[in-house]
N, C-alpha and C. Protein backbone atom coordinates (compact mmCIF):
# COMPACT_ATOMS: atom_id res chain seq x y z
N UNK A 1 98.09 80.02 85.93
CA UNK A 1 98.71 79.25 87.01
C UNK A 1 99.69 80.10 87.80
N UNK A 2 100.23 80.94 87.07
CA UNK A 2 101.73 81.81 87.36
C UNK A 2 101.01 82.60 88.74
N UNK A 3 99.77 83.69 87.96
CA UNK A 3 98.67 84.23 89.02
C UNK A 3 98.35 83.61 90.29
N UNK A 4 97.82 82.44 90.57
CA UNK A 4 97.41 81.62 91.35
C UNK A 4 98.31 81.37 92.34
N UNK A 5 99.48 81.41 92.01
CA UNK A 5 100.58 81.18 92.86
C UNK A 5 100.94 82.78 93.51
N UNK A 6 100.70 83.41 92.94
CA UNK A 6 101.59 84.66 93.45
C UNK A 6 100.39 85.49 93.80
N UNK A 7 99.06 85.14 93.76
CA UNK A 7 97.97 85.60 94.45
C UNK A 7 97.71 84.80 95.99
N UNK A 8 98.43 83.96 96.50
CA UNK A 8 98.40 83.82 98.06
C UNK A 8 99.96 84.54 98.71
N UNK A 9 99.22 84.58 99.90
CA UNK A 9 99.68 85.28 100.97
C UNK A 9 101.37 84.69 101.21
N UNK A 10 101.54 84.07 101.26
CA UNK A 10 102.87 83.05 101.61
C UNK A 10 104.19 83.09 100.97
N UNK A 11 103.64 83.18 99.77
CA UNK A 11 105.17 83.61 98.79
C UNK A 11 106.02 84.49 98.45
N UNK A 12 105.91 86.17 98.80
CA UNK A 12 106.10 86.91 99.33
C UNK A 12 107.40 86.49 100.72
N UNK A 13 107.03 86.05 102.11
CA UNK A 13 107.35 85.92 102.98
C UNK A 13 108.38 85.36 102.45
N UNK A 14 108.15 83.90 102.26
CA UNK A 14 108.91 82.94 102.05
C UNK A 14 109.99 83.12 101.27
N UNK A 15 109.50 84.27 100.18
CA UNK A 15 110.92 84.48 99.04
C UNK A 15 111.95 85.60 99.98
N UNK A 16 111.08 86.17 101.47
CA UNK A 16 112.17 86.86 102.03
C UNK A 16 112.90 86.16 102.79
N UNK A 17 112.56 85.15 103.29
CA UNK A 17 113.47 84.01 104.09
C UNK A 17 114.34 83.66 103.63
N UNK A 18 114.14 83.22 102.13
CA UNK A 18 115.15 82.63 101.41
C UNK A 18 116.12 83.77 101.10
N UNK A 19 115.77 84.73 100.43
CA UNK A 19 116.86 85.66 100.06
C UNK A 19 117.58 86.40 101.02
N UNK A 20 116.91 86.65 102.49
CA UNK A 20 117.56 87.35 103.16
C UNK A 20 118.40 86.28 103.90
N UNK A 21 118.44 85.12 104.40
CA UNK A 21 119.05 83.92 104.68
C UNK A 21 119.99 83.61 103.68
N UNK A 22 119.76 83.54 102.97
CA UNK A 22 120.40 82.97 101.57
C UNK A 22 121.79 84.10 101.93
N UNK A 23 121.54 85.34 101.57
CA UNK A 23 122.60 86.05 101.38
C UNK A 23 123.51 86.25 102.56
N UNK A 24 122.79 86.35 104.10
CA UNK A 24 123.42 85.98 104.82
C UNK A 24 124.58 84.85 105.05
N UNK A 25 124.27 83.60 104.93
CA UNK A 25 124.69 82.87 104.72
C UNK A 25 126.21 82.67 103.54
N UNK A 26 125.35 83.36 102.24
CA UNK A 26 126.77 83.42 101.54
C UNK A 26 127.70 84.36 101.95
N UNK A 27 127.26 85.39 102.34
CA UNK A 27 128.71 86.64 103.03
C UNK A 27 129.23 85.58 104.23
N UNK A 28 128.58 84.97 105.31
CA UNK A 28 129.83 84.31 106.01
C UNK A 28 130.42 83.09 104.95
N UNK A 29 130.25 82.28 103.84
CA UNK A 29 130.50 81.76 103.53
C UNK A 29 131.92 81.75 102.42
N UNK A 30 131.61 83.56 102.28
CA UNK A 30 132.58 83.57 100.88
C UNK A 30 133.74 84.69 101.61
N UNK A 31 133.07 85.06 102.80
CA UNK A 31 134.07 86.02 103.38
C UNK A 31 135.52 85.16 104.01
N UNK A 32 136.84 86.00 103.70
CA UNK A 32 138.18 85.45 104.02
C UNK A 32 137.86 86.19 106.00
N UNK A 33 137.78 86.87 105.92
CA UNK A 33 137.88 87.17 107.77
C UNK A 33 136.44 87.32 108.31
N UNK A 34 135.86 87.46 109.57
CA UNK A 34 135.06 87.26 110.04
C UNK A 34 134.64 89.17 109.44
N UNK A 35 135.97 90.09 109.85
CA UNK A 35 134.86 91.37 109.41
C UNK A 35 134.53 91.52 108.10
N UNK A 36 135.08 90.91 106.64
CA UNK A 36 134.88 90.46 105.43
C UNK A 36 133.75 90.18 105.43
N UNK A 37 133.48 88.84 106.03
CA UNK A 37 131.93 88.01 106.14
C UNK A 37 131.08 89.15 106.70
N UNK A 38 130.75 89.83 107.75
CA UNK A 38 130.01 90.62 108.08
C UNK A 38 129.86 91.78 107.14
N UNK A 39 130.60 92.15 106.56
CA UNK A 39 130.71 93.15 105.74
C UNK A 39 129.71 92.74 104.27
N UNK A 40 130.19 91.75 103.80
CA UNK A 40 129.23 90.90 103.09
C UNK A 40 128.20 90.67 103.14
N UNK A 41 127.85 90.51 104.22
CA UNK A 41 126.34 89.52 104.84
C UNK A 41 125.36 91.02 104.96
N UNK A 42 126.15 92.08 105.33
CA UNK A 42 125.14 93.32 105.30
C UNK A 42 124.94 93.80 103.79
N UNK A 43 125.98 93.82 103.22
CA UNK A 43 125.66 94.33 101.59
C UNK A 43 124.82 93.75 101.22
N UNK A 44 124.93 92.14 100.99
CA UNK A 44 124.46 91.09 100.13
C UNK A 44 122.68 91.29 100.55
N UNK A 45 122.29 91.08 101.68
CA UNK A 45 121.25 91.26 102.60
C UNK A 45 120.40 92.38 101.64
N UNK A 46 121.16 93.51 101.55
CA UNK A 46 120.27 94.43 101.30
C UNK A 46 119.67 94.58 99.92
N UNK A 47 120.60 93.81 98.84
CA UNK A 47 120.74 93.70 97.59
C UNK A 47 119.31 92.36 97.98
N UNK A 48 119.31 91.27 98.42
CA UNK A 48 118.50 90.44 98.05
C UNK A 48 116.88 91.27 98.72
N UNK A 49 117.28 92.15 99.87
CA UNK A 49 115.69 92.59 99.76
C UNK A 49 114.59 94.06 98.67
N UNK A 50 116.09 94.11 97.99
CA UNK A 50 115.54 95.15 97.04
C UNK A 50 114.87 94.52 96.06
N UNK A 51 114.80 93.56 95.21
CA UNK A 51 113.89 93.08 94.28
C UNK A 51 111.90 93.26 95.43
N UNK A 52 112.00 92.83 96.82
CA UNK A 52 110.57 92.81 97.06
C UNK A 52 110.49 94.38 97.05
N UNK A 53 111.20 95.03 97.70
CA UNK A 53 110.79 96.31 97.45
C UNK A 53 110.68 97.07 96.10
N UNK A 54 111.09 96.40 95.05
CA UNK A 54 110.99 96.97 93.80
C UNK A 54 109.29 96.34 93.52
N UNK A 55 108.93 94.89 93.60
CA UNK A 55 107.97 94.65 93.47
C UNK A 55 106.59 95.31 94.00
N UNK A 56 106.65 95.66 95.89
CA UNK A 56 105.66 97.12 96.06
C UNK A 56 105.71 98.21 95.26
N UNK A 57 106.64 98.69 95.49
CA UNK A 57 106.63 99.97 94.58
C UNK A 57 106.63 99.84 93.21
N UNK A 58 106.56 99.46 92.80
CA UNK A 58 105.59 99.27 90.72
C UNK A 58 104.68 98.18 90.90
N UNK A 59 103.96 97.54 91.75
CA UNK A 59 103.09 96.83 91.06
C UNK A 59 101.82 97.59 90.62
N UNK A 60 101.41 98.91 91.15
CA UNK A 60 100.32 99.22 90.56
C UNK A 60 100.44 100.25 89.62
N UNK A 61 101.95 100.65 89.09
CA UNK A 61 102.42 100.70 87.90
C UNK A 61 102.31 99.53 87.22
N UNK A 62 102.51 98.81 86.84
CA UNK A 62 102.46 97.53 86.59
C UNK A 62 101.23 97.14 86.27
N UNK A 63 100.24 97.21 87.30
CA UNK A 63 99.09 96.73 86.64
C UNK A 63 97.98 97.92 85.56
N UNK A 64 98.51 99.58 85.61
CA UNK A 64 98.36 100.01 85.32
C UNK A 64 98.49 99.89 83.69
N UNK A 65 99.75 99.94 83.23
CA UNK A 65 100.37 99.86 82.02
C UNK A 65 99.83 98.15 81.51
N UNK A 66 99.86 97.12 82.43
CA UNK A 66 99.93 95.92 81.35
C UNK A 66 98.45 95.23 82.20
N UNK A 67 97.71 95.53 82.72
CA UNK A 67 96.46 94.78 83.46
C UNK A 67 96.89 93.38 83.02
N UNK A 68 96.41 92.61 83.69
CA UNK A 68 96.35 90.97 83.51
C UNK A 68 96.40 90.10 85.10
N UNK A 69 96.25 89.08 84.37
CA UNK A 69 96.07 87.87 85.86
C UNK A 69 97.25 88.11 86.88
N UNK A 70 98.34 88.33 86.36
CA UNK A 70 99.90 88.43 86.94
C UNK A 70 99.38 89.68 87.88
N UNK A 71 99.49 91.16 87.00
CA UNK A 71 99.81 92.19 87.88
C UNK A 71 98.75 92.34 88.73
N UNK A 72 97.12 92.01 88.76
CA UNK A 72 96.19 92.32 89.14
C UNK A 72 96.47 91.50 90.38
N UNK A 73 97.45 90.08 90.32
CA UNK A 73 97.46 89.44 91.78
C UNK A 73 98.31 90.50 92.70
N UNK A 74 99.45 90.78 92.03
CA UNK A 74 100.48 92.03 92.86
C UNK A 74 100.10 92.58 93.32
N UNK A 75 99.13 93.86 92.62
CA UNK A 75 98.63 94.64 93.43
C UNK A 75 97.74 93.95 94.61
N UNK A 76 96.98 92.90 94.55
CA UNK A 76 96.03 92.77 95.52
C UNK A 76 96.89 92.05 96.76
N UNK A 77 97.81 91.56 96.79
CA UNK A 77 99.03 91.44 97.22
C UNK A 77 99.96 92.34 97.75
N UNK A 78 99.61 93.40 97.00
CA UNK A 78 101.13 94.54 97.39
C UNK A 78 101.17 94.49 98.78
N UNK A 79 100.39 94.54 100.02
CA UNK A 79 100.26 94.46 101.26
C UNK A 79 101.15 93.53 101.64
N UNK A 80 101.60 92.20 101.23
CA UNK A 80 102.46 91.26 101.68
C UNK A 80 103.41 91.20 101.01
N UNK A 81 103.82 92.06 99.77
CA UNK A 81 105.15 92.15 99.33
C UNK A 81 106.02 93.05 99.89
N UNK A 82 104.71 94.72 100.48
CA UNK A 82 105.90 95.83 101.69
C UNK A 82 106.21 94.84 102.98
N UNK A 83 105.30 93.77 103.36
CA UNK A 83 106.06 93.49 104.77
C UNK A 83 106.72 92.24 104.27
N UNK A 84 106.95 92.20 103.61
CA UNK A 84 107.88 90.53 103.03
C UNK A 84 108.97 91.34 103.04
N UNK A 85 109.01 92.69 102.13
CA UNK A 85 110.45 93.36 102.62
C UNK A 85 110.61 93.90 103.48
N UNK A 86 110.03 94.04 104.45
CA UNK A 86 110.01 94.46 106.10
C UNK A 86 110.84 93.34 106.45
N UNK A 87 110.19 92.29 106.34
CA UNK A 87 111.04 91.28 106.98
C UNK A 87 112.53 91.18 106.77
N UNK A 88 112.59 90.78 105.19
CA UNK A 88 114.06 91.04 104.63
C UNK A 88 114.48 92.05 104.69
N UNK A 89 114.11 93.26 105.70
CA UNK A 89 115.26 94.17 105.60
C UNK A 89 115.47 94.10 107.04
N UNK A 90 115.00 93.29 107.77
CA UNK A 90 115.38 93.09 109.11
C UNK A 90 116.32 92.22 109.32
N UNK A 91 116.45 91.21 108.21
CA UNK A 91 117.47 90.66 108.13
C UNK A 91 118.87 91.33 108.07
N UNK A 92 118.37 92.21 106.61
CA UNK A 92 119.85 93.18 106.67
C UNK A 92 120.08 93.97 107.77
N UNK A 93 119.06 94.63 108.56
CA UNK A 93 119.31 95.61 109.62
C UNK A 93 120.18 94.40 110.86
N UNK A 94 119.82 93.27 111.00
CA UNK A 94 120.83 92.66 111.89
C UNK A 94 121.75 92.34 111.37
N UNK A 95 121.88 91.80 110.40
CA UNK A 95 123.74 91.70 109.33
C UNK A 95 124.47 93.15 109.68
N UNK A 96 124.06 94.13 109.48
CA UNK A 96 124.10 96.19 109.45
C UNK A 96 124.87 96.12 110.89
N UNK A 97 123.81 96.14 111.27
CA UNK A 97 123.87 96.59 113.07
C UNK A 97 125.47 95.82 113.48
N UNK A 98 125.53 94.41 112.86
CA UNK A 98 126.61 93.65 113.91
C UNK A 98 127.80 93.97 112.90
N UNK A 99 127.84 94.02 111.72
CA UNK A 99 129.26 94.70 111.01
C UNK A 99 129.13 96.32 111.62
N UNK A 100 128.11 96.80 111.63
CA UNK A 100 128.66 98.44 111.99
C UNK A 100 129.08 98.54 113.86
N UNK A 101 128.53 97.78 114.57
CA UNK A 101 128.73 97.82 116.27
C UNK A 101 130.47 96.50 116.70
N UNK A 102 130.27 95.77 115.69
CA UNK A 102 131.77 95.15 115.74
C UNK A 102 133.06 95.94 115.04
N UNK A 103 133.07 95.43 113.80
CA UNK A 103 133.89 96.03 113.00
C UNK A 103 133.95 97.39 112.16
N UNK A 104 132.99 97.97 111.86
CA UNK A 104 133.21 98.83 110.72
C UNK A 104 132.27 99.97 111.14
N UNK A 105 132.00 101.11 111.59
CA UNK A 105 131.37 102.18 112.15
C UNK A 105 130.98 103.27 110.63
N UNK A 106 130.21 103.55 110.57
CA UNK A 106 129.33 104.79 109.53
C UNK A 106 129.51 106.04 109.79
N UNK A 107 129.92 107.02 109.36
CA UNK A 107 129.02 108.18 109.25
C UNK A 107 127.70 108.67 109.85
N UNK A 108 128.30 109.70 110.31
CA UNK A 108 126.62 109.67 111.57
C UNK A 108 125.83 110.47 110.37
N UNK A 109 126.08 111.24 109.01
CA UNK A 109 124.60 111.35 108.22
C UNK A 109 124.25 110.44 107.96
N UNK A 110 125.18 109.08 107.55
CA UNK A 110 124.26 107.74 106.88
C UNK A 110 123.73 107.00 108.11
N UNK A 111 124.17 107.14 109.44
CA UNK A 111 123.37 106.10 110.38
C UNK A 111 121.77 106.71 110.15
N UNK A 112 121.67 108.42 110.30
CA UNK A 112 120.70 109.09 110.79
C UNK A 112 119.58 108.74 109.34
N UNK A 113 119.87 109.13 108.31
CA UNK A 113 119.50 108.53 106.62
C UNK A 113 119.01 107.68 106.73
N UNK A 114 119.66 106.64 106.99
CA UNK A 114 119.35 104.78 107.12
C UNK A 114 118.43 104.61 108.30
N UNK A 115 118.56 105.41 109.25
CA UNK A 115 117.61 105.07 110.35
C UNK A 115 116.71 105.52 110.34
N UNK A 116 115.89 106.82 109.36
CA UNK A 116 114.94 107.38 109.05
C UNK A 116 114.69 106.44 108.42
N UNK A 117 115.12 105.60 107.26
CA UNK A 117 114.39 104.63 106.44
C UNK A 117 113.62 103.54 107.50
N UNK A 118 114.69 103.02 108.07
CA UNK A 118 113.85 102.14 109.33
C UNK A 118 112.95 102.19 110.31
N UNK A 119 112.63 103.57 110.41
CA UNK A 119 111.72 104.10 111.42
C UNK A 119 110.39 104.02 110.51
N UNK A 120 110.89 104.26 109.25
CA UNK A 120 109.41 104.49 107.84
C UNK A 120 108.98 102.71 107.33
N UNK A 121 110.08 101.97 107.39
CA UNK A 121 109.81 101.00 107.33
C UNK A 121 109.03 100.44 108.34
N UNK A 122 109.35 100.42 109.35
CA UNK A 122 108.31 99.92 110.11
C UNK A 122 107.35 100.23 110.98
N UNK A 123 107.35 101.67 110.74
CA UNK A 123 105.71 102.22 110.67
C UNK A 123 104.79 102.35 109.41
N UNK A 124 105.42 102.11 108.62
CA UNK A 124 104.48 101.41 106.98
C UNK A 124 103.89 100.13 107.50
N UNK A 125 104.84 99.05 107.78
CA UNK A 125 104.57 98.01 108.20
C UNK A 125 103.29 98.04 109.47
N UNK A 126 103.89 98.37 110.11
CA UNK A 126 102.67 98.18 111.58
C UNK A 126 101.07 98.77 111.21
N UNK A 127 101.53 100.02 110.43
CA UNK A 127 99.99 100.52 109.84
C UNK A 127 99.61 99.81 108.29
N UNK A 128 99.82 98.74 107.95
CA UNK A 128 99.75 97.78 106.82
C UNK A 128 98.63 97.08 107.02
N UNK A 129 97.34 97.83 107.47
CA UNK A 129 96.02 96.83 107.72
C UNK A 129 95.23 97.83 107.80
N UNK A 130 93.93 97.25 107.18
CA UNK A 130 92.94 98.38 107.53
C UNK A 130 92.25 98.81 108.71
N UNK A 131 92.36 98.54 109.96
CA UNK A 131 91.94 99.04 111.15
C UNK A 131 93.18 100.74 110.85
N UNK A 132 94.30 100.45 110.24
CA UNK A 132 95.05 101.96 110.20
C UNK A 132 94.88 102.51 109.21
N UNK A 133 94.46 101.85 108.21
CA UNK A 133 93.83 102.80 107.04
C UNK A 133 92.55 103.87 107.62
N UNK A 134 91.94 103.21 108.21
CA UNK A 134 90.74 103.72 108.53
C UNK A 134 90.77 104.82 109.57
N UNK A 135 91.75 104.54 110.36
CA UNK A 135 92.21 105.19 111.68
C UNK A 135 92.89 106.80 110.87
N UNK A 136 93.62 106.39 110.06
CA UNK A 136 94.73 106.83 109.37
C UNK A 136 93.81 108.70 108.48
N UNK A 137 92.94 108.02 108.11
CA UNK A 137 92.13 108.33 106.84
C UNK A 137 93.55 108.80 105.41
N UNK A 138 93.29 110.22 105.02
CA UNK A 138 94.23 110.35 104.39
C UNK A 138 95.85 110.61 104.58
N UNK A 139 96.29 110.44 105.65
CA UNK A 139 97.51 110.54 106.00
C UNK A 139 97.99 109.07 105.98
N UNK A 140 97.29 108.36 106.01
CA UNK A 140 97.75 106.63 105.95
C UNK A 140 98.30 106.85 104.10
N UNK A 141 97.60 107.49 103.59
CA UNK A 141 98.25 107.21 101.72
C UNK A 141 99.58 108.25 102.17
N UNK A 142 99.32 109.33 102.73
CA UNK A 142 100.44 110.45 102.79
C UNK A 142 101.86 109.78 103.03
N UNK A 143 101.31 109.30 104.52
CA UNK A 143 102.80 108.25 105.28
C UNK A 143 103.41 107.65 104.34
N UNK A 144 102.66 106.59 103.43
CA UNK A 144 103.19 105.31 102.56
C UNK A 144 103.57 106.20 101.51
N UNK A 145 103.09 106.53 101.23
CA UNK A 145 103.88 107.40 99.82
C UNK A 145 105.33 107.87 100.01
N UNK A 146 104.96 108.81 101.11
CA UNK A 146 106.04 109.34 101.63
C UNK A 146 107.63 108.08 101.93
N UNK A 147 106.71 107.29 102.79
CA UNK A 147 107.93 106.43 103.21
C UNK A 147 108.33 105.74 102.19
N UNK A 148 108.10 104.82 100.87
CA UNK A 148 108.33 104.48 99.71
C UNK A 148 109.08 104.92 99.15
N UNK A 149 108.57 106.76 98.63
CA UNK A 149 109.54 107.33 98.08
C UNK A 149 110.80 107.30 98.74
N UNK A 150 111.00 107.37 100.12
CA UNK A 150 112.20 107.58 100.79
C UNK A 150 112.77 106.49 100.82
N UNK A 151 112.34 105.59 100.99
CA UNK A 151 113.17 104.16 101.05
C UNK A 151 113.76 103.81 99.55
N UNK A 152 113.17 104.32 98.64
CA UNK A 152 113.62 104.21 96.61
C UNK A 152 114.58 105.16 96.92
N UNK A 153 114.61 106.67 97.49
CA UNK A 153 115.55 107.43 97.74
C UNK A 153 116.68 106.91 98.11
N UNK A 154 116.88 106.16 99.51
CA UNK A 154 118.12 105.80 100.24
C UNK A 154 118.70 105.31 99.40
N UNK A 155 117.99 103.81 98.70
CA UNK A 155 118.24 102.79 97.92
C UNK A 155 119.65 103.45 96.47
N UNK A 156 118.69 103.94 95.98
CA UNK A 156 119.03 104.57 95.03
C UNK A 156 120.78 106.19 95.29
N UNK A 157 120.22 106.51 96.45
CA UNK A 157 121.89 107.54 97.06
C UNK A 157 122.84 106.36 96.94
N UNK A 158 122.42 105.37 97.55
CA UNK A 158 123.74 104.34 97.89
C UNK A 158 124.20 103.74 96.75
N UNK A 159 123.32 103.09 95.47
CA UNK A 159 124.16 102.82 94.55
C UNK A 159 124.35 103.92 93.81
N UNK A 160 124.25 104.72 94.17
CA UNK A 160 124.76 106.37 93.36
C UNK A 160 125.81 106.27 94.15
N UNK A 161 126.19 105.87 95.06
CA UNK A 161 127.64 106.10 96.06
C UNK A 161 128.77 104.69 95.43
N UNK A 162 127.84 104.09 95.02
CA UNK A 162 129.22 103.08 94.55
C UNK A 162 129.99 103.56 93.32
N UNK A 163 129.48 104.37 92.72
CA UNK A 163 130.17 104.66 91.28
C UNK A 163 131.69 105.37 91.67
N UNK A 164 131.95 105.92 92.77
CA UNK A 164 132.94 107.27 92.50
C UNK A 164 133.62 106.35 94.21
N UNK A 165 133.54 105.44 94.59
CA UNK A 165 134.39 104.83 96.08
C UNK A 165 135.80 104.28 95.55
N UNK A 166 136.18 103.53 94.20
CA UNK A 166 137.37 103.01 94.25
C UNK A 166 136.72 101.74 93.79
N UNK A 167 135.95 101.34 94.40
CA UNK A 167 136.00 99.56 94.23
C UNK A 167 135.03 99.35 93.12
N UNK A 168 136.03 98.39 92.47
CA UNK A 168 135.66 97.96 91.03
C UNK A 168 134.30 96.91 90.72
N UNK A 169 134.18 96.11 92.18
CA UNK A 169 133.04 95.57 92.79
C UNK A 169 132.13 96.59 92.87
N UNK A 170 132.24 97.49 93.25
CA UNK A 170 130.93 98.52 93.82
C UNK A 170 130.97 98.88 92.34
N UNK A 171 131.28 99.49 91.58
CA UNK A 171 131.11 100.28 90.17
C UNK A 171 130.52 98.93 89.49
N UNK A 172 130.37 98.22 89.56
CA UNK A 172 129.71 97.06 88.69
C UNK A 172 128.05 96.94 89.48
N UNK A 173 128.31 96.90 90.21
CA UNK A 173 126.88 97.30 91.68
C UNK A 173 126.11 98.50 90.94
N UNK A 174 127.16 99.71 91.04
CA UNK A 174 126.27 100.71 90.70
C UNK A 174 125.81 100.51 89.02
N UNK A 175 126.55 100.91 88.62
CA UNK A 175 125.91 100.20 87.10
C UNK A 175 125.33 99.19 86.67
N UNK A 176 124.72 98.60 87.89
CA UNK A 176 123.42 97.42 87.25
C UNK A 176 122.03 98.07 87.87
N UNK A 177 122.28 98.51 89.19
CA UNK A 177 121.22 98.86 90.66
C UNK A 177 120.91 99.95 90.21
N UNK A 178 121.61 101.21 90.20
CA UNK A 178 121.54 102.77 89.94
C UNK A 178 120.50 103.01 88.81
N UNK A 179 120.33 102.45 87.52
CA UNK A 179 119.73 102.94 86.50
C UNK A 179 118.72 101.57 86.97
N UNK A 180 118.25 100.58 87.21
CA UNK A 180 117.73 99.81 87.93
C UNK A 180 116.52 100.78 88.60
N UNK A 181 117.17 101.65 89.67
CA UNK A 181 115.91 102.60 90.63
C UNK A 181 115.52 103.58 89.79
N UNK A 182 116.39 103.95 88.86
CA UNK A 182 115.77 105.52 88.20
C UNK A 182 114.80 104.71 87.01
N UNK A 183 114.59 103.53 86.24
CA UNK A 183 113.76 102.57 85.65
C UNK A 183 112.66 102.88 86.64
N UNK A 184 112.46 102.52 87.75
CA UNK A 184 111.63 102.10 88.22
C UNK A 184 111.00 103.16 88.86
N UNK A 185 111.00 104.53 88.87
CA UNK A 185 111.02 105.34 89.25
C UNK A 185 109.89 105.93 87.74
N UNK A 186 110.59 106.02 87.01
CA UNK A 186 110.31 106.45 85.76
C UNK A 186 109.44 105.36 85.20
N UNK A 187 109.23 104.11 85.33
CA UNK A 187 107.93 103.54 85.50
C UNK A 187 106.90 104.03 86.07
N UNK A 188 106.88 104.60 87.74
CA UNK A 188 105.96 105.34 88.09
C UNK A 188 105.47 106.54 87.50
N UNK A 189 106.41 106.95 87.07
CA UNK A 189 105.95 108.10 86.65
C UNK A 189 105.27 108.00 85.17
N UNK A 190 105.95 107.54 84.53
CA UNK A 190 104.97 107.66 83.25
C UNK A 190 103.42 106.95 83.38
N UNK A 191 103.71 105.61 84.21
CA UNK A 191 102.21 104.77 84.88
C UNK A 191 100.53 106.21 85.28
N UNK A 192 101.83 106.92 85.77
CA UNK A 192 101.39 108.12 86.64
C UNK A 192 100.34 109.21 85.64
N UNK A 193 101.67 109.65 85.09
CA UNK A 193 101.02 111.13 84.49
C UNK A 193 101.01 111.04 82.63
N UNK A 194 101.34 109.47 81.68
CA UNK A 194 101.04 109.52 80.72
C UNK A 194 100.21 108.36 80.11
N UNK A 195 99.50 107.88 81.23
CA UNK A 195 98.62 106.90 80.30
C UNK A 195 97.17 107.26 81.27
């Protein structure tokens, strides 16, 4: 039954609506000032679209190591779990954009970093069908690989950046998230090169 459900197209999306809404919503909700709330609403954002992106990237780890009704729907799925987090990270990229262009300005290596991720994000996305597979031939696996790894990359620098900032909030972040990506990482890899 579990399969059946998570083998249509819809749930995916829908779990990005909710989570990327959802978290939105709670950063203006729990924030004391408006740049608080924005500040929030971009963190929180990005944290709720990392579970779909954890789900592309291992499900065919995943179905590798444990085959069954569950992972075999994922993978056939994985196509609507990268743009389910396309979506939810568009959420965060507008939470991002309006705390970094109002209140709070970046580092021009992390705008340029972060904006390479977004440029990979959504040229993964747009070529996410087979008229670009086909178009693509082997540079369509090259791109996605490529862009995946980089987007687990960013993911993974940033809660490597919360450990050593000061905030006792972020060091609790990094020590759940941080060994979180290198798990999942090291899922691939053993999926990869020991079974």
């Amino acid at each position: 039954m579990i399969a059946i459900f998570w083998d249509r197209r819809w749930p995916p999306f829908a779990l990005a609506l909710i989570l990327g809404g959802g978290a939105t919503l709670a950063g203006w909700m729990v924030g004391a000032s408006p740049a608080e709330q924005a500040l929030l609403a971009a963190r929180w954002t990005a944290r709720a679209a990392l579970p779909l992106f954890l789900v592309a990237y291992i499900a065919s780890s995943l179905l590798r190591l444990w085959p069954g009704e569950v992972t075999r729907a994922l993978v056939r799925r994985r196509r609507q779990w990268g743009l389910s987090f396309a979506l939810a990270h568009s959420i965060h990229l507008g939470a991002l954009l309006y705390n970094i262009l109002i209140f709070d300005s970046r580092p021009l290596l992390t705008l340029l970093g972060g904006g390479l991720a977004y440029v990979l994000i959504y040229v993964m996305a747009a070529t996410s069908n087979d008229a670009s597979m086909r178009m693509l031939g082997k540079w369509w696996k090259r791109l996605h690989r490529f862009g995946i790894h980089y987007i687990w990359l960013i993911f993974t620098l940033s809660y490597l950046g919360r450990f050593s900032d000061g905030d006792s909030g972020h060091f609790m972040t990094a020590i759940t998230l941080f060994p979180l990506m290198i798990a999942a990482l090291a899922l691939r890899l053993y999926a990869r090169f020991c079974r």
